[in-house]
C-alpha atoms as a PDB file:
ATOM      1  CA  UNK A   1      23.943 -19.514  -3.183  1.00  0.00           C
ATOM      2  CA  UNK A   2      20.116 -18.268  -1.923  1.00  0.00           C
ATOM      3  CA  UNK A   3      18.379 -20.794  -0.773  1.00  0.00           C
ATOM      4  CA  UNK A   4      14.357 -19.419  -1.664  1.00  0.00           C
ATOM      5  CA  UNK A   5      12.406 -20.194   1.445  1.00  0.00           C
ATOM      6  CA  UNK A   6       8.755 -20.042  -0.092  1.00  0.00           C
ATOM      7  CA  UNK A   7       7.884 -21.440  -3.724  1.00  0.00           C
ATOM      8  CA  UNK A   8       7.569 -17.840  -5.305  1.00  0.00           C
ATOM      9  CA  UNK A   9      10.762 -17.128  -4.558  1.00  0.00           C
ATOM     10  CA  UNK A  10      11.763 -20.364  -5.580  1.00  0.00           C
ATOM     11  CA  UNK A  11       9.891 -20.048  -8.953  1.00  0.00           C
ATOM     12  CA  UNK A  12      11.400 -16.685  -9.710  1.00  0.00           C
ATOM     13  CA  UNK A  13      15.262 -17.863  -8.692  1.00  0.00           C
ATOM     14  CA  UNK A  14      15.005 -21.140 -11.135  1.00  0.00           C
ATOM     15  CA  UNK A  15      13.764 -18.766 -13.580  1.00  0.00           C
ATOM     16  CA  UNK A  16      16.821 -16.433 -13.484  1.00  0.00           C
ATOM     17  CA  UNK A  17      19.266 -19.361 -13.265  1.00  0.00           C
ATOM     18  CA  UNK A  18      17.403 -21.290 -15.821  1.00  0.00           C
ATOM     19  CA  UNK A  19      17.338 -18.344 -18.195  1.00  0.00           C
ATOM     20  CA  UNK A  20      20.745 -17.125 -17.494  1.00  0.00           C
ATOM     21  CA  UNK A  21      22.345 -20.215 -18.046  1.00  0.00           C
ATOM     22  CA  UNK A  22      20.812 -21.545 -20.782  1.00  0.00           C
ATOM     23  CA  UNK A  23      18.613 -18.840 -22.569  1.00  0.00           C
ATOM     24  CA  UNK A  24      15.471 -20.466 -22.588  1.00  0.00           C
ATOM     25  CA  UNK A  25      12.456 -20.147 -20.525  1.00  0.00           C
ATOM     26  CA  UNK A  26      11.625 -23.219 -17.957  1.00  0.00           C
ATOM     27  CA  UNK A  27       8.094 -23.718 -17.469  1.00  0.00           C
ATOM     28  CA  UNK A  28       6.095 -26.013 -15.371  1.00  0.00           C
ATOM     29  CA  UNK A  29       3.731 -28.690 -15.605  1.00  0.00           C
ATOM     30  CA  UNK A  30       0.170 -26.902 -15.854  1.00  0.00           C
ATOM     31  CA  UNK A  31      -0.719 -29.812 -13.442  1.00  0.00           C
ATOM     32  CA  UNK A  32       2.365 -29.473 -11.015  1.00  0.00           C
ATOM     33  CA  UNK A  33       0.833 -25.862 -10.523  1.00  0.00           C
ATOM     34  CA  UNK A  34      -0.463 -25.279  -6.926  1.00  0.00           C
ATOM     35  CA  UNK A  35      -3.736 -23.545  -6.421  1.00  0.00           C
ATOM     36  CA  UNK A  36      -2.142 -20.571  -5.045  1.00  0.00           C
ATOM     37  CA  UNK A  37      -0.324 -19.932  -7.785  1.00  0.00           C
ATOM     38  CA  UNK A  38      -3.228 -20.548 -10.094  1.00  0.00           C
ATOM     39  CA  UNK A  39      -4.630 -17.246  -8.822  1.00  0.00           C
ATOM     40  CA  UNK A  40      -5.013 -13.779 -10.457  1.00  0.00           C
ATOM     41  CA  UNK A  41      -2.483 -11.735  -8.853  1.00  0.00           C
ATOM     42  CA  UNK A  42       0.260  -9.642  -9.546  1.00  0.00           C
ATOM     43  CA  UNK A  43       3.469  -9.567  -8.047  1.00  0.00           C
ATOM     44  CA  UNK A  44       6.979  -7.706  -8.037  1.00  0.00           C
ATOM     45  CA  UNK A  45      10.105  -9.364  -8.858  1.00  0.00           C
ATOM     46  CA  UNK A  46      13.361  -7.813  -6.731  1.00  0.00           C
ATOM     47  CA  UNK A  47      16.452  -8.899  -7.083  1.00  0.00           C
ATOM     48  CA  UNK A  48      18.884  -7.574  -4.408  1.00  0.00           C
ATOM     49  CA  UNK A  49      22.643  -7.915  -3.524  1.00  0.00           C
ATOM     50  CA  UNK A  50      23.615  -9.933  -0.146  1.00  0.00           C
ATOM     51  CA  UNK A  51      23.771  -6.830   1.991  1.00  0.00           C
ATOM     52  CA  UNK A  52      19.863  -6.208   0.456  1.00  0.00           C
ATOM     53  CA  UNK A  53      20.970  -3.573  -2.011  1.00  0.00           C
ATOM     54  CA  UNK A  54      18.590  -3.383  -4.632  1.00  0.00           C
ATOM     55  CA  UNK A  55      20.080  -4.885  -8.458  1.00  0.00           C
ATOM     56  CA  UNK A  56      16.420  -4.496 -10.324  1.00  0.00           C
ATOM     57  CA  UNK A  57      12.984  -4.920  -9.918  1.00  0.00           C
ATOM     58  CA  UNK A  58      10.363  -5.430 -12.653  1.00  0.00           C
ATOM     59  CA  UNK A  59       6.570  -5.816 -11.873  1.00  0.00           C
ATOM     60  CA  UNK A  60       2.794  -4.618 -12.557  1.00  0.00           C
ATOM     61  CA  UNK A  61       0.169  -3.364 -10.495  1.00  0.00           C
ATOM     62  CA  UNK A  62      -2.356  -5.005 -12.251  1.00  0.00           C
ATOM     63  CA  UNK A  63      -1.565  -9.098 -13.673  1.00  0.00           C
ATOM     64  CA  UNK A  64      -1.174  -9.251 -17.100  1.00  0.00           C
ATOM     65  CA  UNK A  65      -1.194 -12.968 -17.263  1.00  0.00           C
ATOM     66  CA  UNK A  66      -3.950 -15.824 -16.139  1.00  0.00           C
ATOM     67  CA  UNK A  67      -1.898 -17.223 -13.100  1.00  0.00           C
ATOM     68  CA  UNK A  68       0.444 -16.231 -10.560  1.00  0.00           C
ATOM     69  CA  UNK A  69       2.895 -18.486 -11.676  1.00  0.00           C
ATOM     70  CA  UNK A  70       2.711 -17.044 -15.258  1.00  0.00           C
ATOM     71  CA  UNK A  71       2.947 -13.649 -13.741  1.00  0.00           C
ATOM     72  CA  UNK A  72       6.396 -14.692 -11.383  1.00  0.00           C
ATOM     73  CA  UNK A  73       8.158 -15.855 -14.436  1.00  0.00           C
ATOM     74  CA  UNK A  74       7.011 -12.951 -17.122  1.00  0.00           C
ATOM     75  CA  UNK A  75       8.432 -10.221 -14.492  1.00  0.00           C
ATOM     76  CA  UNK A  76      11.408 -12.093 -13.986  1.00  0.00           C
ATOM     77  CA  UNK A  77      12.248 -12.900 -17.809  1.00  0.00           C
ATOM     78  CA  UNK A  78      11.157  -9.163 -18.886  1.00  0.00           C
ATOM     79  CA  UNK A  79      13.568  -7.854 -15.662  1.00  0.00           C
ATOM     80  CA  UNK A  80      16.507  -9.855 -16.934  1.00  0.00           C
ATOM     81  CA  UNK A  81      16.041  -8.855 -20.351  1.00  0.00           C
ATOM     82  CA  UNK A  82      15.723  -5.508 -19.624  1.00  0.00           C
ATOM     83  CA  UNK A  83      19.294  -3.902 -20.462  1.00  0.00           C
ATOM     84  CA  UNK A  84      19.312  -1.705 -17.502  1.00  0.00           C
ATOM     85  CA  UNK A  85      19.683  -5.258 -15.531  1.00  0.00           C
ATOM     86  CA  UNK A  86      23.383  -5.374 -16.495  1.00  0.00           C
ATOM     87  CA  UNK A  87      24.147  -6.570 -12.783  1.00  0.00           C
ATOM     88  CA  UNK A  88      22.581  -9.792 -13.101  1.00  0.00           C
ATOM     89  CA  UNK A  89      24.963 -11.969 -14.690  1.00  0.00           C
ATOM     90  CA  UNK A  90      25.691 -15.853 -14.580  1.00  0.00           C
ATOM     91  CA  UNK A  91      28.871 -15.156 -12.677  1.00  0.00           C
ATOM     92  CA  UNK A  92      27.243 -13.436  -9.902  1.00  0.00           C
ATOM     93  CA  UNK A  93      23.990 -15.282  -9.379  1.00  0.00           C
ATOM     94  CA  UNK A  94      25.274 -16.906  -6.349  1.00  0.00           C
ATOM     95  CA  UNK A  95      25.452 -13.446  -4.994  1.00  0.00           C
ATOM     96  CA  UNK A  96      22.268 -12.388  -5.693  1.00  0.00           C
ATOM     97  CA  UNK A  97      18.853 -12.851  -3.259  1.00  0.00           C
ATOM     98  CA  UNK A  98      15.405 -12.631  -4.712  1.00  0.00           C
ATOM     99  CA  UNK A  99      11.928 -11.642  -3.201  1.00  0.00           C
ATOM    100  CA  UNK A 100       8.492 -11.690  -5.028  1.00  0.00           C
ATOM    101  CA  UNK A 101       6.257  -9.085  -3.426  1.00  0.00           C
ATOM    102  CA  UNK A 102       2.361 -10.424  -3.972  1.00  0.00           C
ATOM    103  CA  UNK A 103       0.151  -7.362  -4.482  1.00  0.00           C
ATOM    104  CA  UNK A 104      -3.182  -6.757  -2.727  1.00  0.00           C
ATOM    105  CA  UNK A 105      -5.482  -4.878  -5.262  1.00  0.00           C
ATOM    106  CA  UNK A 106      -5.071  -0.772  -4.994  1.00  0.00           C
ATOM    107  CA  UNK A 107      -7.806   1.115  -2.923  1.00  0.00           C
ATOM    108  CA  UNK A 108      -8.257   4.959  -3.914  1.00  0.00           C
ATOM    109  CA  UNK A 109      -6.561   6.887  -1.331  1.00  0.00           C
ATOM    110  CA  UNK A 110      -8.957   9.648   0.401  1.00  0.00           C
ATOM    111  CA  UNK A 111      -6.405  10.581   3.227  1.00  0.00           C
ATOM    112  CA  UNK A 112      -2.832  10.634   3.034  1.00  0.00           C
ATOM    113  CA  UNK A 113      -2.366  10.291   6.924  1.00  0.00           C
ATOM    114  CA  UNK A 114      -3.716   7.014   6.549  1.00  0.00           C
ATOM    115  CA  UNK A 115      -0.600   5.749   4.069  1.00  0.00           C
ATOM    116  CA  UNK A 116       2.838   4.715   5.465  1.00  0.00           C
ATOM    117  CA  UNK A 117       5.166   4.409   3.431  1.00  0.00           C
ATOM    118  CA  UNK A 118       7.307   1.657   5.167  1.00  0.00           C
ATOM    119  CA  UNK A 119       3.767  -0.529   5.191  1.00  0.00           C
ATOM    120  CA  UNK A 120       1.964   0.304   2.054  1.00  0.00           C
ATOM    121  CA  UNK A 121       2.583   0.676  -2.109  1.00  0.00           C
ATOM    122  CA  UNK A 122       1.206   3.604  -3.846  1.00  0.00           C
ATOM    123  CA  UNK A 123       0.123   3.887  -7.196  1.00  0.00           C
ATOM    124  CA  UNK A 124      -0.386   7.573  -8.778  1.00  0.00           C
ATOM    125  CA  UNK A 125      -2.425   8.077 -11.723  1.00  0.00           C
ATOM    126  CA  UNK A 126      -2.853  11.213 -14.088  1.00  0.00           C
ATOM    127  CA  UNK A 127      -6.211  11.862 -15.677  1.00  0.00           C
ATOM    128  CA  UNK A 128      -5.270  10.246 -19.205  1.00  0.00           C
ATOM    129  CA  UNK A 129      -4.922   6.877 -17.095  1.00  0.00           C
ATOM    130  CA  UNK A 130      -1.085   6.792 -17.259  1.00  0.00           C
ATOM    131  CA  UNK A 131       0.401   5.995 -13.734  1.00  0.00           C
ATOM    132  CA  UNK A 132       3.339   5.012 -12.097  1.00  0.00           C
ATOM    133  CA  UNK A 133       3.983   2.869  -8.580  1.00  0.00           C
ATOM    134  CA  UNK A 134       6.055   2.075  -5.907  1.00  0.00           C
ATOM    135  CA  UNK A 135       6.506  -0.750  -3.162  1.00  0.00           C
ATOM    136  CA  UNK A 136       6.955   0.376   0.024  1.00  0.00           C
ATOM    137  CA  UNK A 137      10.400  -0.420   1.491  1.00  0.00           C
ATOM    138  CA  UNK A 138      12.037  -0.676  -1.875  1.00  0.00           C
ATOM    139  CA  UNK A 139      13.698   2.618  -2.511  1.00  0.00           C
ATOM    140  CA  UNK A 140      13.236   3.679   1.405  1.00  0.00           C
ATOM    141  CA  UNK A 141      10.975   6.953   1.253  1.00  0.00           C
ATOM    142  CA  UNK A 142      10.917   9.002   4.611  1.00  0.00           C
ATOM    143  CA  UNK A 143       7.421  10.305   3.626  1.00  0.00           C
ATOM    144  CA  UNK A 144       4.284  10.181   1.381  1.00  0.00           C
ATOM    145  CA  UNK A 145       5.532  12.846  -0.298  1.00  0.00           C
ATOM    146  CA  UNK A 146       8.624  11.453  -1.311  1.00  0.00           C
ATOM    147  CA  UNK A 147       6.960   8.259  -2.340  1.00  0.00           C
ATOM    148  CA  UNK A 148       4.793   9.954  -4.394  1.00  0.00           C
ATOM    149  CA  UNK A 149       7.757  11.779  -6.164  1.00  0.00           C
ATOM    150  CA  UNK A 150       9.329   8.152  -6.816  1.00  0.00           C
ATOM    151  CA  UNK A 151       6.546   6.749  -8.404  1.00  0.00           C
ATOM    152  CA  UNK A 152       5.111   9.959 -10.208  1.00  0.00           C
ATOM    153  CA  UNK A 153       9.711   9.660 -11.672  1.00  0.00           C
ATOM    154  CA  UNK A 154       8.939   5.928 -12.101  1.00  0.00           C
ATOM    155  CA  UNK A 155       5.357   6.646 -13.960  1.00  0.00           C
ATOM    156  CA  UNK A 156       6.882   9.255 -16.014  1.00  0.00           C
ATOM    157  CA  UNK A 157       4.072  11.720 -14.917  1.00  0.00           C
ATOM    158  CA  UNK A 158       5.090  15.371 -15.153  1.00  0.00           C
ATOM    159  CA  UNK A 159       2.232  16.548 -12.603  1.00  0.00           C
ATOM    160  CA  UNK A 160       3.381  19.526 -10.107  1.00  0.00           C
ATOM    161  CA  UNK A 161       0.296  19.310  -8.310  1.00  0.00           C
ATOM    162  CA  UNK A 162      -0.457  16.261  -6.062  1.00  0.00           C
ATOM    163  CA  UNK A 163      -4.253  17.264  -6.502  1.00  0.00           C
ATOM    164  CA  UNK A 164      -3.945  16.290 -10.459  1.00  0.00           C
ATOM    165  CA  UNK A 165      -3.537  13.049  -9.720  1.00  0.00           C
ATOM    166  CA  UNK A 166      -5.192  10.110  -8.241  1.00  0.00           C
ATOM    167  CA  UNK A 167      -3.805   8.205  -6.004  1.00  0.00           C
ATOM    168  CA  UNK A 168      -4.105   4.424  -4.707  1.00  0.00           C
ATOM    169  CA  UNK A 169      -2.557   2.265  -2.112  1.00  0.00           C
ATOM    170  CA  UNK A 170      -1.722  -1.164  -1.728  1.00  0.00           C
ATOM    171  CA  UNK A 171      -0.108  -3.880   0.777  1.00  0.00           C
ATOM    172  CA  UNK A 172       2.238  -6.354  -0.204  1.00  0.00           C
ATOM    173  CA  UNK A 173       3.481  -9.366   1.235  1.00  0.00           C
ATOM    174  CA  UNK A 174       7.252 -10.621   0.609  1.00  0.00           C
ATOM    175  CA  UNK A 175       8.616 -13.544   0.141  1.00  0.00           C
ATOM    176  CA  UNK A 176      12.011 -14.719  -0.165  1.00  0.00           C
END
């Protein structure tokens, strides 16, 4: 069974076997919150076999709840529920491993050379405001230009030309 090492991981892996197990939604003690996780920040929930194949992941650039902790356990609830999640079931959650990526806020991108894919997150963003993202490391691009293609397929953007869009990067920092 995975044993969470940091208390977003933690959070995120009561969650599922909370929800999974039961049905209903855990949630803590407004006062038991830590100040860390009483901050504005978005985050990425992954949920990944034991030889780090990736099962699902569900997140937002941009929070869409007050706290961190809020944030953790609305990813993880909507990325169970989602029915493309079929893999995540109550039989197999001690095979399962979970990381919550934290999100730095996205800085328009004005070179290319200067984003890695292994390092940083991209979001890309059409004029009409619709976008799509990736994490690095998640789906393992080579280049820029194959990250871009994942998150322009994950956005739903139907841009040919790199210079209709806007693009951002991000770091991330993991925690399992």
């Amino acid at each position: 069974m995975f044993n969470p090492k940091t208390a977003y991981a933690k959070i995120a892996f009561e969650t599922i076997l909370f929800y999974k197990t039961t049905g209903q939604i855990r949630k803590m003690d407004e006062e038991k919150i830590s100040a860390d996780l009483k901050l504005n920040l978005s985050c990425v929930i992954s949920i990944v076999d034991l030889q780090d194949n990736l099962l699902a992941s569900f997140g937002k650039v941009n929070p869409e709840n007050k706290t961190l902790y809020e944030e953790i356990v609305a990813n993880t609830i909507h990325l169970l529920d989602d029915k493309k999640n079929k893999k995540i079931t109550k039989e197999n959650l001690s095979e399962i491993k979970v990381y919550v990526d934290i999100l730095s806020e996205p800085q328009k991108v004005t070179d290319l050379k200067e984003v890695k894919p292994s390092k940083h997150g991209i979001v890309v963003q059409n004029e009409k405001g619709k976008q799509g993202f990736t994490v690095p490391d998640i789906k393992k691009p080579k280049s820029i230009e194959q990250q871009i293609e994942i998150a322009k397929k994950q956005g739903g953007l139907k841009e040919k030309n790199i210079l209709e869009l806007e693009l951002f990067s991000f770091h991330i920092t993991r925690y399992d």
